[in-house]
C-alpha atoms as a PDB file:
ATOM      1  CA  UNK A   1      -1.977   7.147   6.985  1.00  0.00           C
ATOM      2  CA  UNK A   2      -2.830   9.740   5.155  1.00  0.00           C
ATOM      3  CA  UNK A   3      -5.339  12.838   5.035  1.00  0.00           C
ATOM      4  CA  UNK A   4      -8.122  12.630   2.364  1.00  0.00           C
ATOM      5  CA  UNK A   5      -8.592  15.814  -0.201  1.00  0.00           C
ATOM      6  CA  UNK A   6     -10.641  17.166  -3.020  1.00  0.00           C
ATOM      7  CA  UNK A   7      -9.422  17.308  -6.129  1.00  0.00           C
ATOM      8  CA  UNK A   8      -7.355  14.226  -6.045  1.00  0.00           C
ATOM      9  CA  UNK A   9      -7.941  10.787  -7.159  1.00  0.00           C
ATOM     10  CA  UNK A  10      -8.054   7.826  -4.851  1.00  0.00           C
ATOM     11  CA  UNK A  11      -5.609   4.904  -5.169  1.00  0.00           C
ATOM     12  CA  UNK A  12      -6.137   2.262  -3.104  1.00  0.00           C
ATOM     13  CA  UNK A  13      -3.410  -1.008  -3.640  1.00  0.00           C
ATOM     14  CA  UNK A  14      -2.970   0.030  -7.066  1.00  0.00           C
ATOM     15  CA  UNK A  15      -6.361   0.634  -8.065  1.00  0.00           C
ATOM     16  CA  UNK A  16      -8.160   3.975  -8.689  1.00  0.00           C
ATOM     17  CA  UNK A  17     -11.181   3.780  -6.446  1.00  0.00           C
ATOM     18  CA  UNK A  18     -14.179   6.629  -7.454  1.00  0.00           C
ATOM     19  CA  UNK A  19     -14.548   8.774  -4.401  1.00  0.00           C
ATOM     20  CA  UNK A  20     -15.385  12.287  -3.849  1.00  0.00           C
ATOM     21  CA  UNK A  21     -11.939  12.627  -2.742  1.00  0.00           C
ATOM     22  CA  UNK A  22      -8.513  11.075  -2.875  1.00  0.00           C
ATOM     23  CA  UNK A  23      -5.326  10.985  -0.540  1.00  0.00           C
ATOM     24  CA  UNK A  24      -3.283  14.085  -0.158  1.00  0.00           C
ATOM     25  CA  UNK A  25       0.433  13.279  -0.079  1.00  0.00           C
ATOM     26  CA  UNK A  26       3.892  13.687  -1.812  1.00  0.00           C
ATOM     27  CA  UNK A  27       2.996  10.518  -4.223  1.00  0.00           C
ATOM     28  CA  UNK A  28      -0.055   9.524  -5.608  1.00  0.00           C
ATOM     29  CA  UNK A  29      -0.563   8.395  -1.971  1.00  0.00           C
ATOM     30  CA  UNK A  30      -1.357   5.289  -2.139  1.00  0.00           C
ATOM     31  CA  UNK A  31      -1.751   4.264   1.824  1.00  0.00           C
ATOM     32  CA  UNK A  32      -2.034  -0.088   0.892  1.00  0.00           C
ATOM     33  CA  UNK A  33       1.123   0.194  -1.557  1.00  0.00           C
ATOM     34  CA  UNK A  34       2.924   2.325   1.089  1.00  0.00           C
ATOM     35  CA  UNK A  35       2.183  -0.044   4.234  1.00  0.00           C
ATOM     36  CA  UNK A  36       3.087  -3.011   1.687  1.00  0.00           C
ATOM     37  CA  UNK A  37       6.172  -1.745   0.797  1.00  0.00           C
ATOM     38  CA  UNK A  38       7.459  -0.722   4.671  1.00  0.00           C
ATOM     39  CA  UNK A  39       6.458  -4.346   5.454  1.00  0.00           C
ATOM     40  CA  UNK A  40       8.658  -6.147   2.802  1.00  0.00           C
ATOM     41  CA  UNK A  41      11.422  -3.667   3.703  1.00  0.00           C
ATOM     42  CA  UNK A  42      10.683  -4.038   7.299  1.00  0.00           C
ATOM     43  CA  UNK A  43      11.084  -8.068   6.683  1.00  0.00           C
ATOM     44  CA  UNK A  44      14.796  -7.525   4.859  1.00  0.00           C
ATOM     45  CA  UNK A  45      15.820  -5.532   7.837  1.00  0.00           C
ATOM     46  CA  UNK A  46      15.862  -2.355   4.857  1.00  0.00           C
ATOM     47  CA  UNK A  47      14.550   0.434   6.843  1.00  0.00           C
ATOM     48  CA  UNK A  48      11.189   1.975   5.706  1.00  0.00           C
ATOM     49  CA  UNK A  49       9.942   3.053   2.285  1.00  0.00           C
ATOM     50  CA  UNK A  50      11.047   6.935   3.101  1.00  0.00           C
ATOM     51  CA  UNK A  51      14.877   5.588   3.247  1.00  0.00           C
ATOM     52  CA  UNK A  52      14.012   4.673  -0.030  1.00  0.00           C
ATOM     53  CA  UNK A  53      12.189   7.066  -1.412  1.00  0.00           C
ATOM     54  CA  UNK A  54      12.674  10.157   0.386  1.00  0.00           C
ATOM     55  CA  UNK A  55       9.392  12.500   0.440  1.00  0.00           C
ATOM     56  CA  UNK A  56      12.376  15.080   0.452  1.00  0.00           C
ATOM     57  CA  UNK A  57      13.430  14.305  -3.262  1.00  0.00           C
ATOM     58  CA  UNK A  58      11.050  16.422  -6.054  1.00  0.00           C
ATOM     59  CA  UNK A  59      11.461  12.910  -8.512  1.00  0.00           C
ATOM     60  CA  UNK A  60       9.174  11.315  -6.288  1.00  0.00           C
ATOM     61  CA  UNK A  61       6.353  14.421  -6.597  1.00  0.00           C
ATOM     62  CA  UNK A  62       2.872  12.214  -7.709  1.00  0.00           C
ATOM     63  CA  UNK A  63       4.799   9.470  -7.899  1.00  0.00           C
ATOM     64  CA  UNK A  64       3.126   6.525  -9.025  1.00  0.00           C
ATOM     65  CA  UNK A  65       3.072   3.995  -6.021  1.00  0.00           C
ATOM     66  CA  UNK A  66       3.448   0.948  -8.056  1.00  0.00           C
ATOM     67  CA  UNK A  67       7.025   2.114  -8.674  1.00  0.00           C
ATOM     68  CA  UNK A  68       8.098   1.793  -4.969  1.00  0.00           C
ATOM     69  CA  UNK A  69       6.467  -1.829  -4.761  1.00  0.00           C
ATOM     70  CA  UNK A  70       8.121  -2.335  -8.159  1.00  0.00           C
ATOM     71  CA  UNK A  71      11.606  -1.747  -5.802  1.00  0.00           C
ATOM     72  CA  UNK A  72      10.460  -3.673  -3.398  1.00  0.00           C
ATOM     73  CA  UNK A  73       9.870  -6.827  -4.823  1.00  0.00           C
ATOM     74  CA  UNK A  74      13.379  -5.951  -6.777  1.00  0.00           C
ATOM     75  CA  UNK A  75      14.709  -6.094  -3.040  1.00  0.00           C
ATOM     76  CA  UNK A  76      13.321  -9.341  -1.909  1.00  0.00           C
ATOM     77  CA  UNK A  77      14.779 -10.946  -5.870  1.00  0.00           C
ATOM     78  CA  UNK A  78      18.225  -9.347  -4.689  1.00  0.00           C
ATOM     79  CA  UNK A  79      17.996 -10.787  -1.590  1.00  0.00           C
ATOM     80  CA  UNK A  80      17.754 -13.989  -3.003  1.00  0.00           C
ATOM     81  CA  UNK A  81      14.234 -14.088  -1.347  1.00  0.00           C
ATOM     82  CA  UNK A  82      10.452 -14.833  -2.200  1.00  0.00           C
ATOM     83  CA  UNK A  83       7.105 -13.532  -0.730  1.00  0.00           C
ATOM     84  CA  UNK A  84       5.133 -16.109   0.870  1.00  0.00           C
ATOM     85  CA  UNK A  85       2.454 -14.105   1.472  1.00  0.00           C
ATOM     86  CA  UNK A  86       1.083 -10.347   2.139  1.00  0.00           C
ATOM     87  CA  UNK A  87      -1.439  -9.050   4.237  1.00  0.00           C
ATOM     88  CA  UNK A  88      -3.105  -5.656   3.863  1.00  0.00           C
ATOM     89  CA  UNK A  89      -5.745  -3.930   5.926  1.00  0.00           C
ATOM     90  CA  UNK A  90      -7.180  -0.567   4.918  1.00  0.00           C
ATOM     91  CA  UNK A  91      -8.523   1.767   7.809  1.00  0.00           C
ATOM     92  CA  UNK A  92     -11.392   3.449   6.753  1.00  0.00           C
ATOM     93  CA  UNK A  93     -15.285   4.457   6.536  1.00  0.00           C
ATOM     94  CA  UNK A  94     -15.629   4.882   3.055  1.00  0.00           C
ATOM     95  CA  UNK A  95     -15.020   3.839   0.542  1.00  0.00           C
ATOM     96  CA  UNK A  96     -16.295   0.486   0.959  1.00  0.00           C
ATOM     97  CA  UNK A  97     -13.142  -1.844  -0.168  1.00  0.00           C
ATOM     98  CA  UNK A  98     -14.813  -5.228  -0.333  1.00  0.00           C
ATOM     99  CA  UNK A  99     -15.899  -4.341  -3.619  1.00  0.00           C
ATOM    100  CA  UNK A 100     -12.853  -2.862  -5.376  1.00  0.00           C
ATOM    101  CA  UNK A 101     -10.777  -6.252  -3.271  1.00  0.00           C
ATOM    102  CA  UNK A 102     -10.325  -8.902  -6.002  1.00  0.00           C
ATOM    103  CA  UNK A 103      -8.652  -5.912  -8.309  1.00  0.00           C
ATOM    104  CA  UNK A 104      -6.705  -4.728  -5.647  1.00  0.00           C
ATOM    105  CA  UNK A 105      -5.470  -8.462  -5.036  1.00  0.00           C
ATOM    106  CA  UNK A 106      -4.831  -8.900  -8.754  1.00  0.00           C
ATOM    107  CA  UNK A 107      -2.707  -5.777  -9.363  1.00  0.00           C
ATOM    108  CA  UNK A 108      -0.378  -6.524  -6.218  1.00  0.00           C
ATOM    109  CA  UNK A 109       0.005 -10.190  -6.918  1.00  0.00           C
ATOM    110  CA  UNK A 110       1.002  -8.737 -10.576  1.00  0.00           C
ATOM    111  CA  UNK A 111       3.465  -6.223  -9.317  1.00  0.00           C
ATOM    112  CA  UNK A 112       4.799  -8.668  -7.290  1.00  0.00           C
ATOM    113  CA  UNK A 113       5.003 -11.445  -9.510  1.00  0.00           C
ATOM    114  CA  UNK A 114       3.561 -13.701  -7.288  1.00  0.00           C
ATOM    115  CA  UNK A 115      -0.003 -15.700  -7.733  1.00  0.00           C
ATOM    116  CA  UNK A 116      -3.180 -13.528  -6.655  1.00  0.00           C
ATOM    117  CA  UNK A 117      -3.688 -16.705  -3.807  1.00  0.00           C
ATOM    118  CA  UNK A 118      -0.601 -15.262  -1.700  1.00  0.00           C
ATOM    119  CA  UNK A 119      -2.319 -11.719  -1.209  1.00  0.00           C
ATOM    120  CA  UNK A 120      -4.927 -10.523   0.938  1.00  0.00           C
ATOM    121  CA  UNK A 121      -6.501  -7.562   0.685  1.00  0.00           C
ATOM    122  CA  UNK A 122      -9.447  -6.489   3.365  1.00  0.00           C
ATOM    123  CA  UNK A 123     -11.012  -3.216   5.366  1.00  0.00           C
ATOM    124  CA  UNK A 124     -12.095  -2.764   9.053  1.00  0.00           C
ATOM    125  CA  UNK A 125     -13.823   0.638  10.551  1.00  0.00           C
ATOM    126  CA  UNK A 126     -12.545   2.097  13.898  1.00  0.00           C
ATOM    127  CA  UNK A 127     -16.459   2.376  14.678  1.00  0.00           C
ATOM    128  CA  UNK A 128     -16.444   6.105  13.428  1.00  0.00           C
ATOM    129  CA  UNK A 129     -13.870   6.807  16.486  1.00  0.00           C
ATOM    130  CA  UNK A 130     -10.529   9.047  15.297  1.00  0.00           C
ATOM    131  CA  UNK A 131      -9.030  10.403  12.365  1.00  0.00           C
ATOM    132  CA  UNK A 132     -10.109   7.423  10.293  1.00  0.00           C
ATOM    133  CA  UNK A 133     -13.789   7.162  11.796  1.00  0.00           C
ATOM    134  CA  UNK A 134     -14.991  11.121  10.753  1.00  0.00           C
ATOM    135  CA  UNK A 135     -13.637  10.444   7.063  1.00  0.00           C
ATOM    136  CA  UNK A 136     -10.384  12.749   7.221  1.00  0.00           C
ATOM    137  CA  UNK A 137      -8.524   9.784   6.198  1.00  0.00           C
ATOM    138  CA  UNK A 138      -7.304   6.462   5.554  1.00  0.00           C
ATOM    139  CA  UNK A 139      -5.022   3.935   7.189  1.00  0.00           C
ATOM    140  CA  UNK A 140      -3.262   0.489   6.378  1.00  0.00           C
ATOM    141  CA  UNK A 141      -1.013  -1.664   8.142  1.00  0.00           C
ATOM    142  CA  UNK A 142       0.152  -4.713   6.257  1.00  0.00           C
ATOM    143  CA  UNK A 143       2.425  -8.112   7.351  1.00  0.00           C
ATOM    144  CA  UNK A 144       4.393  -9.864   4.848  1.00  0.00           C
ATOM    145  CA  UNK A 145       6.186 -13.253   5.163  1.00  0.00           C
ATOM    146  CA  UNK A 146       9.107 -13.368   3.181  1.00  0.00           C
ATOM    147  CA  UNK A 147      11.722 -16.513   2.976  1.00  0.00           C
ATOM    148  CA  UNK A 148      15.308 -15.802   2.666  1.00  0.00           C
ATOM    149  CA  UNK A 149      18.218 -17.729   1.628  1.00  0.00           C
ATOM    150  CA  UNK A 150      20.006 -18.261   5.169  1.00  0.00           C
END
């Protein structure tokens, strides 16, 4: 989750979505990438993306998302591992996602290396209830299935 803030650009799964504002944060804030990422290291038992990357560290400052998925995937290879599949909701009023989806599902399939049929990408409202609902901000929870070697 993260607050939403003029002046910044939005990037939503890897994709620059035009919207009067964009996601503050110590990255480029990218809230899909970042639940994406604490998923796949949530399913190798690797702690959270934060271990990782610590929001501590100045290298990380506007950090381009895609770079932390990048590890991630580089993980699950390591592992001796492969996605199955990945999930991804987005929490939010606006922007509407449904339109911005099928590029969203193409650049994580691609920074995955895995084929655009083993991603999902969608949006639900909380019914303009909470943090999400008066526009301060966006959400995303994701689930990943990933198969490892036993």
């Amino acid at each position: 989750m993260h607050v939403l803030e003029a002046g910044r650009p939005l990037f939503l799964c890897g994709v620059e979505v035009r919207h009067d504002k964009g996601l503050a944060g110590h990255s480029d804030a990218d809230v899909g990438i970042h639940a994406l990422c604490d998923a796949i290291y949530g399913a190798l038992a690797e702690g959270d993306i934060g271990r990782h990357f610590p929001p501590s560290e100045a290298t990380w400052k506007n950090a381009d998302s895609a770079r932390f998925l990048a590890h991630a995937a580089e993980r699950i290879a390591a592992r001796g591992g492969r996605l199955v599949n990945a999930d991804v909701t987005l929490i939010c009023e606006r922007p509407k996602i449904t339109p911005h989806a099928p590029a969203m599902i193409a650049r994580l399939a691609s920074l995955l290396g895995v084929g655009a049929g083993c991603i999902s990408v969608k949006a639900t409202t909380t019914e303009r209830l909470g943090f999400t609902g008066r526009g301060e901000g966006i959400a995303a929870q994701a689930v990943v299935s990933v198969l490892l070697p036993e």
